[in-house]
C-alpha atoms as a PDB file:
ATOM      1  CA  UNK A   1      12.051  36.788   6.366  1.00  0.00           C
ATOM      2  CA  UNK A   2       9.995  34.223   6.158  1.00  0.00           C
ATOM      3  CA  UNK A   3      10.781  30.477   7.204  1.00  0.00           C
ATOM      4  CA  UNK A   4       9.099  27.461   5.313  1.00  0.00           C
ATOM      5  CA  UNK A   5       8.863  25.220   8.520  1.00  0.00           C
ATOM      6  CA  UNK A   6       6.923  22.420   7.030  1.00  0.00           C
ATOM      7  CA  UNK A   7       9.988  22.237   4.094  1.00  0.00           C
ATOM      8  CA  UNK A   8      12.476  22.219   6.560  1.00  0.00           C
ATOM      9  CA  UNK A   9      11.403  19.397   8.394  1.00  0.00           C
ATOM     10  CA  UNK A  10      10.713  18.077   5.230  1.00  0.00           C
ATOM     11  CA  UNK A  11      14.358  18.180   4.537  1.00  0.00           C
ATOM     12  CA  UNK A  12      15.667  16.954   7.495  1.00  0.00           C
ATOM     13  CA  UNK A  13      17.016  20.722   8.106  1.00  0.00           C
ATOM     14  CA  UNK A  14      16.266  20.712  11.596  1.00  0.00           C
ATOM     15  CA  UNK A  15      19.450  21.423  13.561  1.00  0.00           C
ATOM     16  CA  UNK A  16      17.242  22.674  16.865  1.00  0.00           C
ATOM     17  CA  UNK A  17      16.136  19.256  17.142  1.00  0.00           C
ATOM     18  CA  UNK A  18      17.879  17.951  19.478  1.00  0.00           C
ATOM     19  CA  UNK A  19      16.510  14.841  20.414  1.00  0.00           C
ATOM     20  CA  UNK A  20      15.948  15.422  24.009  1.00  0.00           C
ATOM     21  CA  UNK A  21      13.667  18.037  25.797  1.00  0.00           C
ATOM     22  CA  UNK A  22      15.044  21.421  26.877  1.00  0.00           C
ATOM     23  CA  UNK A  23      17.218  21.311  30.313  1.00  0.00           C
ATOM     24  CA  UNK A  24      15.979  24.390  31.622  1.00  0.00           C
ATOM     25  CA  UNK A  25      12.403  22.788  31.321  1.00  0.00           C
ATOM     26  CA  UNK A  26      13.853  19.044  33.150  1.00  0.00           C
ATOM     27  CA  UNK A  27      15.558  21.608  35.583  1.00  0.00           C
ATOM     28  CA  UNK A  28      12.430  23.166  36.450  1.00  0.00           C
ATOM     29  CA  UNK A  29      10.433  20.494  36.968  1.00  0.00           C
ATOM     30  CA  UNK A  30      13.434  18.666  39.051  1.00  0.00           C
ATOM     31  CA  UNK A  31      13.164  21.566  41.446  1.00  0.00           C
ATOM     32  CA  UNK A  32       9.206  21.692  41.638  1.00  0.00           C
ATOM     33  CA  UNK A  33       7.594  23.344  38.782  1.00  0.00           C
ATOM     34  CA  UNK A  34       4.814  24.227  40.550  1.00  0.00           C
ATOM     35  CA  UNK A  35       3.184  25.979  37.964  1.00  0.00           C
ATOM     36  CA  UNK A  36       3.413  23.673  35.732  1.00  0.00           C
ATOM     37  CA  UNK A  37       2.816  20.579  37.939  1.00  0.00           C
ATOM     38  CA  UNK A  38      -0.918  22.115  39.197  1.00  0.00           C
ATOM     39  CA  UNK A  39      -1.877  22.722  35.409  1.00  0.00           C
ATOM     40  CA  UNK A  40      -4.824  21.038  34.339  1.00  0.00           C
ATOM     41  CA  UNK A  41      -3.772  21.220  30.356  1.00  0.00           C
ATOM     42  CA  UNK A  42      -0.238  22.654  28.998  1.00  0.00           C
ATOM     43  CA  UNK A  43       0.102  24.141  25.700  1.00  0.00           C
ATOM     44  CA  UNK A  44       3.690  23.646  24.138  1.00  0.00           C
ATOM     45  CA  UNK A  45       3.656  25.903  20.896  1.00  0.00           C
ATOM     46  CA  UNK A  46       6.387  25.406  17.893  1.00  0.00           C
ATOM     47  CA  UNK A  47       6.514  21.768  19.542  1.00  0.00           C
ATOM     48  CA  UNK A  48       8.408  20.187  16.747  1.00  0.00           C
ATOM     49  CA  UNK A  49       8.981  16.335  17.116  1.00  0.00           C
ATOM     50  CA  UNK A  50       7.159  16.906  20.587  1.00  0.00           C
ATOM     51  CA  UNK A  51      10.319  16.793  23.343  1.00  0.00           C
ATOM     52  CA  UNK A  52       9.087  19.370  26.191  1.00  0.00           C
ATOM     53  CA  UNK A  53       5.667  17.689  25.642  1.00  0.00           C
ATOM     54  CA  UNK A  54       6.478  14.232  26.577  1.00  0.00           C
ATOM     55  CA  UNK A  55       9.051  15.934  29.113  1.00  0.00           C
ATOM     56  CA  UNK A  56       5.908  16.887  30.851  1.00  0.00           C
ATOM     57  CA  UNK A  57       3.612  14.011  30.039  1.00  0.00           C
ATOM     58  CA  UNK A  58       6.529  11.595  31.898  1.00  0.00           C
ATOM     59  CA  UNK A  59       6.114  13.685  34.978  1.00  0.00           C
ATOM     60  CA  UNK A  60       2.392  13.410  34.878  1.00  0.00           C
ATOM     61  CA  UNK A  61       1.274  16.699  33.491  1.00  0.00           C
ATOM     62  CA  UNK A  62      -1.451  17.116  30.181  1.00  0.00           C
ATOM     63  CA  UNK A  63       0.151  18.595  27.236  1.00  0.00           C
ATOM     64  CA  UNK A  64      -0.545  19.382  24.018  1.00  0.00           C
ATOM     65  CA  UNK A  65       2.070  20.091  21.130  1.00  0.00           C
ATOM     66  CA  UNK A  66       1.056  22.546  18.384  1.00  0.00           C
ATOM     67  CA  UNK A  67       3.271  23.020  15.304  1.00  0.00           C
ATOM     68  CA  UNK A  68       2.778  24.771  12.184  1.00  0.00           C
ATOM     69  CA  UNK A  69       4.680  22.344  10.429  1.00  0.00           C
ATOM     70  CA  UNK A  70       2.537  18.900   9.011  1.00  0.00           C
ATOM     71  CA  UNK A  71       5.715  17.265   8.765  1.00  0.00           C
ATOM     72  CA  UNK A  72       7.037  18.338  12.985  1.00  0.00           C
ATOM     73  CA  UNK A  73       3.265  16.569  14.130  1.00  0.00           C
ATOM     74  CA  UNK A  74       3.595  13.585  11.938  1.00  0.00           C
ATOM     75  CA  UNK A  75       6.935  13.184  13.645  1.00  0.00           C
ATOM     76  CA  UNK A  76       5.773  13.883  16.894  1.00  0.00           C
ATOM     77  CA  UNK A  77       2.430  11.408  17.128  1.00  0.00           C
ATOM     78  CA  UNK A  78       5.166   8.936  15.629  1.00  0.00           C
ATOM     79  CA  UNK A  79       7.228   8.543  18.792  1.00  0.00           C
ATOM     80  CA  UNK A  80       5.640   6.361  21.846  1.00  0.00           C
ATOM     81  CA  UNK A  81       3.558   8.135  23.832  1.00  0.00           C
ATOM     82  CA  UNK A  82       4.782   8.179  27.885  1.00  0.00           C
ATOM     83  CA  UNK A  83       1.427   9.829  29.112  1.00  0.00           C
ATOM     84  CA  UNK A  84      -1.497  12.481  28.688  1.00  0.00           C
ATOM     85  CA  UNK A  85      -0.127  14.412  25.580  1.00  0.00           C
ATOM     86  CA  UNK A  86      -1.738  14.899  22.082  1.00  0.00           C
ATOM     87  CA  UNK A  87      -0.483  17.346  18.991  1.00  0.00           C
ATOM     88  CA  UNK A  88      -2.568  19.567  16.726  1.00  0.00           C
ATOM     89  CA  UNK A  89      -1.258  21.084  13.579  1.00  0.00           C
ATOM     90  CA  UNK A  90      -2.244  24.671  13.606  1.00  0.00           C
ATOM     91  CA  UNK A  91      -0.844  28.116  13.293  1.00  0.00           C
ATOM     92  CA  UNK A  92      -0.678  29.661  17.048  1.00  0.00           C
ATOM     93  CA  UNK A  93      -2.164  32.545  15.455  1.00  0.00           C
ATOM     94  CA  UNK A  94      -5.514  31.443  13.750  1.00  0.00           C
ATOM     95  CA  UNK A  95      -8.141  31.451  16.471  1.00  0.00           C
ATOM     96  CA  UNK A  96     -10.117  28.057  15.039  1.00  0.00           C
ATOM     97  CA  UNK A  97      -8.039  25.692  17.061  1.00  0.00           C
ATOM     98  CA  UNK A  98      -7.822  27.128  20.283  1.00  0.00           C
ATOM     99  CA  UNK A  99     -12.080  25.396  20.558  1.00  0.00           C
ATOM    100  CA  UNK A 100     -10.331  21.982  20.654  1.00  0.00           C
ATOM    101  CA  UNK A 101      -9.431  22.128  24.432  1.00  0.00           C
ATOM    102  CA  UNK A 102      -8.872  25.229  27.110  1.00  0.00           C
ATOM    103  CA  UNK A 103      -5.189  25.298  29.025  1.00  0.00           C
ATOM    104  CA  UNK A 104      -4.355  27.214  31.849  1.00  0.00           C
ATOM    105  CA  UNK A 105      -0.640  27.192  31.020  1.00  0.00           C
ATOM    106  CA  UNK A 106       1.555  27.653  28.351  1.00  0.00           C
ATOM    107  CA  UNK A 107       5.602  26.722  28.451  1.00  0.00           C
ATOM    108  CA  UNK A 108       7.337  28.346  25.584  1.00  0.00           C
ATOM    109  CA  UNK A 109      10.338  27.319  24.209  1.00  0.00           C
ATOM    110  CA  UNK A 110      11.715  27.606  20.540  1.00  0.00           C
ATOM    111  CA  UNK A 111       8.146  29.505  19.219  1.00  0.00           C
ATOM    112  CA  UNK A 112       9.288  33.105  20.471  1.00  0.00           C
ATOM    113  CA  UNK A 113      12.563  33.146  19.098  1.00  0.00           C
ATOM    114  CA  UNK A 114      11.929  31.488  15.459  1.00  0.00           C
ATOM    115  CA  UNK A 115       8.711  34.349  14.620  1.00  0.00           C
ATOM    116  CA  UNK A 116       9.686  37.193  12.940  1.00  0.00           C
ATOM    117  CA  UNK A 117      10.238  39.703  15.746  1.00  0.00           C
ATOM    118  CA  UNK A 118       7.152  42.008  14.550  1.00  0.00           C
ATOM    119  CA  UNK A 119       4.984  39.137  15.226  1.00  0.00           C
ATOM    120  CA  UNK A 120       5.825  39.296  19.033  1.00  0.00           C
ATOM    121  CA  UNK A 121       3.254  41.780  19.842  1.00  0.00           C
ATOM    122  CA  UNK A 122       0.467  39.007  18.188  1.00  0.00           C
ATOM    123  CA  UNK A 123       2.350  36.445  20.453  1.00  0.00           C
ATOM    124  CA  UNK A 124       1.641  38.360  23.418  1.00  0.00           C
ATOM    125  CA  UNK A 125      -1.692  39.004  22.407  1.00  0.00           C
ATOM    126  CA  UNK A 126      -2.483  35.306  21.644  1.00  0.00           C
ATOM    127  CA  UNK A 127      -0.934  34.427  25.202  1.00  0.00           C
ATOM    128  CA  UNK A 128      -3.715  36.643  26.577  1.00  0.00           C
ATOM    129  CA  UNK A 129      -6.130  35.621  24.482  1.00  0.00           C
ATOM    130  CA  UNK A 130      -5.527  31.618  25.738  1.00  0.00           C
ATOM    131  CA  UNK A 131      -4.524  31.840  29.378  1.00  0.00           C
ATOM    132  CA  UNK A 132      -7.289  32.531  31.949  1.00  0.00           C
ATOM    133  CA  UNK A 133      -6.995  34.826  34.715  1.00  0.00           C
ATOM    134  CA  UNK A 134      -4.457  32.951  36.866  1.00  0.00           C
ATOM    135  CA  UNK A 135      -2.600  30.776  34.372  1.00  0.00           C
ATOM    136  CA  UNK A 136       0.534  30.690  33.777  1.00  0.00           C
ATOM    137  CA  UNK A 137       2.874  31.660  30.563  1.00  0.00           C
ATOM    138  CA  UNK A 138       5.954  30.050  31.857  1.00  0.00           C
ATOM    139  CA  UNK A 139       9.120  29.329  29.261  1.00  0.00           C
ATOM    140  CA  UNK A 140      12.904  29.751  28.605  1.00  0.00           C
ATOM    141  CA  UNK A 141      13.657  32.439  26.282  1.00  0.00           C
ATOM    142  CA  UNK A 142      16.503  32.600  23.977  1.00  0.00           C
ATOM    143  CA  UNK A 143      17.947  35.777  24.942  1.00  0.00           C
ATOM    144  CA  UNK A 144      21.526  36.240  22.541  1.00  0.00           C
ATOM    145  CA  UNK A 145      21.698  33.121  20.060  1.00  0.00           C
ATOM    146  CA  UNK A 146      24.177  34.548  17.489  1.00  0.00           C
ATOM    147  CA  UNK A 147      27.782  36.939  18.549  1.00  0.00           C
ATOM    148  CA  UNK A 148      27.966  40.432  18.815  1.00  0.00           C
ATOM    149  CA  UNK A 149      27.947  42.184  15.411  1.00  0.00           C
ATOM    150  CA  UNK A 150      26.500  39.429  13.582  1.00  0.00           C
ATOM    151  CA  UNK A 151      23.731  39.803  10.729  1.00  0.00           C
ATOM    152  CA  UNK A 152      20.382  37.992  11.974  1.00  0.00           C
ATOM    153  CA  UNK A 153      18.056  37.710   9.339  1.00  0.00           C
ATOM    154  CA  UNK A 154      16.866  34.045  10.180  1.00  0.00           C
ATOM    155  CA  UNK A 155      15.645  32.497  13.442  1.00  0.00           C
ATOM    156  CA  UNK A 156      16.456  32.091  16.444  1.00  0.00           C
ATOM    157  CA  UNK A 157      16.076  35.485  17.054  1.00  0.00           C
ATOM    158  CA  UNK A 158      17.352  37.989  19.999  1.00  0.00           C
ATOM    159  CA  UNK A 159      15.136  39.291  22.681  1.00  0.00           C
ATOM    160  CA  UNK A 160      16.282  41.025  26.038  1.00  0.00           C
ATOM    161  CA  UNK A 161      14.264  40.503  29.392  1.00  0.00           C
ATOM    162  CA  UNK A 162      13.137  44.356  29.528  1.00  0.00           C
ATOM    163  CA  UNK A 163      11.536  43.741  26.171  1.00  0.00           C
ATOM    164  CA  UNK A 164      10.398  40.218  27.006  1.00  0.00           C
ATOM    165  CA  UNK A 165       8.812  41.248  30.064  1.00  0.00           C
ATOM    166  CA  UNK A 166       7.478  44.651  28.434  1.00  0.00           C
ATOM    167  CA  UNK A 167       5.869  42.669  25.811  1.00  0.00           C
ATOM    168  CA  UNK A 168       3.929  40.805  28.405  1.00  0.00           C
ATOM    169  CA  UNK A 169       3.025  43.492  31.287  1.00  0.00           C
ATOM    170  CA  UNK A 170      -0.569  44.684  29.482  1.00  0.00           C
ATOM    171  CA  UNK A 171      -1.969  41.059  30.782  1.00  0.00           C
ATOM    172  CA  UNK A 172       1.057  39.175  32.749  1.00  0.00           C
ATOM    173  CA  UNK A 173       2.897  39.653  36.200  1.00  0.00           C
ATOM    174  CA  UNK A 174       6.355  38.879  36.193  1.00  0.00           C
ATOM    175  CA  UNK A 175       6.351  36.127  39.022  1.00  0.00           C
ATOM    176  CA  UNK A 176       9.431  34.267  39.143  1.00  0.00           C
ATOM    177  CA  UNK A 177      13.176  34.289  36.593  1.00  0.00           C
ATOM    178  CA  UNK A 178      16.438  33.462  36.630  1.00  0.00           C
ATOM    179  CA  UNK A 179      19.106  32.036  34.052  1.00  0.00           C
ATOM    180  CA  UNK A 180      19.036  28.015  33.992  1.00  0.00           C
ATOM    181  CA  UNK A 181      22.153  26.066  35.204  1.00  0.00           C
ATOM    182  CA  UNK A 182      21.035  23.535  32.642  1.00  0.00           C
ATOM    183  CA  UNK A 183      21.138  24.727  29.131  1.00  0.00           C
ATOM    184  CA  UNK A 184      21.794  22.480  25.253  1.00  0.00           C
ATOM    185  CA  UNK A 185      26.011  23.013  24.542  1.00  0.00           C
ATOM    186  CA  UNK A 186      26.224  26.184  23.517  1.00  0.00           C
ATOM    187  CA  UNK A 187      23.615  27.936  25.129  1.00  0.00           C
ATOM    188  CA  UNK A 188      25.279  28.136  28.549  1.00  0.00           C
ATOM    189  CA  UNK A 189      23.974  31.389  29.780  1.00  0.00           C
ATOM    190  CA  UNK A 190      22.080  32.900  26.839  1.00  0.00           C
ATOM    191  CA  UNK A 191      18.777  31.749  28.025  1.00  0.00           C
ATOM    192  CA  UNK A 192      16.489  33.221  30.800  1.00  0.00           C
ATOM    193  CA  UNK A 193      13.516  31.027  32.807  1.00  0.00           C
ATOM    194  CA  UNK A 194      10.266  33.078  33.567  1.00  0.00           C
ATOM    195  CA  UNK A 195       7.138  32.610  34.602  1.00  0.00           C
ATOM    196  CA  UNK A 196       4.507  35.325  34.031  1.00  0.00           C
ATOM    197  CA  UNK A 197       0.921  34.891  35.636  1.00  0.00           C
ATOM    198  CA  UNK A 198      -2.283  36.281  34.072  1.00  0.00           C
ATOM    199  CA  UNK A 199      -3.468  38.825  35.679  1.00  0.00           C
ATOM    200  CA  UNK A 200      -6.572  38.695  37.310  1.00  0.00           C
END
């Protein structure tokens, strides 16, 4: 099924916004975040209003927010800026933007689990395709987001790790995971931190 982003921020139907970054992603970078600390640029895709990007921007770290949605950018170059971080309104999958700037890590958040689930393979491609030999694809992934026996036919949707880290091994090394302590209410436990390195 396909999701009109742009006419859901539009409509103010955005109930992932939550108006703070992602805990798992403050967590991380709490404890270290090495991988995303010695990045030169970080790519946030399916930014929205631009959270996880100033997240890392206030602890020093270049990021760039892409968004498919017009409306998610406007928001996000809207809000005061609290370092190096910039948006782009793309589509992740069209190659033209990807000339505006190299990065040598991506953190993913919300993009993974809102694409249909056929478009995963692309995703993984597309990581490959933008992360050098030795970056890093690091993220939280929303691993069970609706109850057993429910009918998903709209974002977020599932994943498991074996899939997850299936999906990546062609061009990523699992390096480090575990399940946040920090999570939004209602996520307690549903989420899992990796971080996958290009292989070389």
């Amino acid at each position: 099924m396909s999701v009109d982003w742009d006419e859901r921020w539009r409509s103010n139907d955005t109930p992932w916004e939550k108006g703070y970054a992602a805990p798992p992603l403050t967590e991380y970078l709490e404890e270290g975040g090495e991988e995303l600390r010695k990045a030169r640029r970080v790519l946030v895709p399916g930014c929205g209003s631009g959270h996880d990007v100033r997240e890392l921007a206030r602890h020093g770290i270049p990021a760039t927010g892409l968004d498919i949605s017009e409306k998610a950018v406007e928001v996000a170059r809207a809000l005061p800026r609290v370092g190096e971080e910039d948006y782009f309104h793309a589509d992740l999958f069209d190659p033209a933007w990807k000339q505006q700037r190299p990065f040598d890590t991506v953190w993913e958040h919300t993009c993974f689990c809102a694409i249909d689930p056929s478009m995963r393979p692309a995703y993984a491609q597309a990581m490959a395709d933008l992360l050098p030999p030795g970056g890093f694809l690091t993220g939280v992934f929303y691993l069970t987001p609706w109850e057993p026996g429910e009918v998903v036919e709209s974002p977020p949707f599932a994943a498991s790790r074996e899939e997850i880290i299936d999906l990546f091994a062609p061009w990523f090394d699992l390096r480090k995971d575990r399940v946040p302590t920090r999570a939004y209410p209602g996520r307690e436990g549903r989420e899992w931190l990796a971080i996958f390195e290009r292989r070389k």
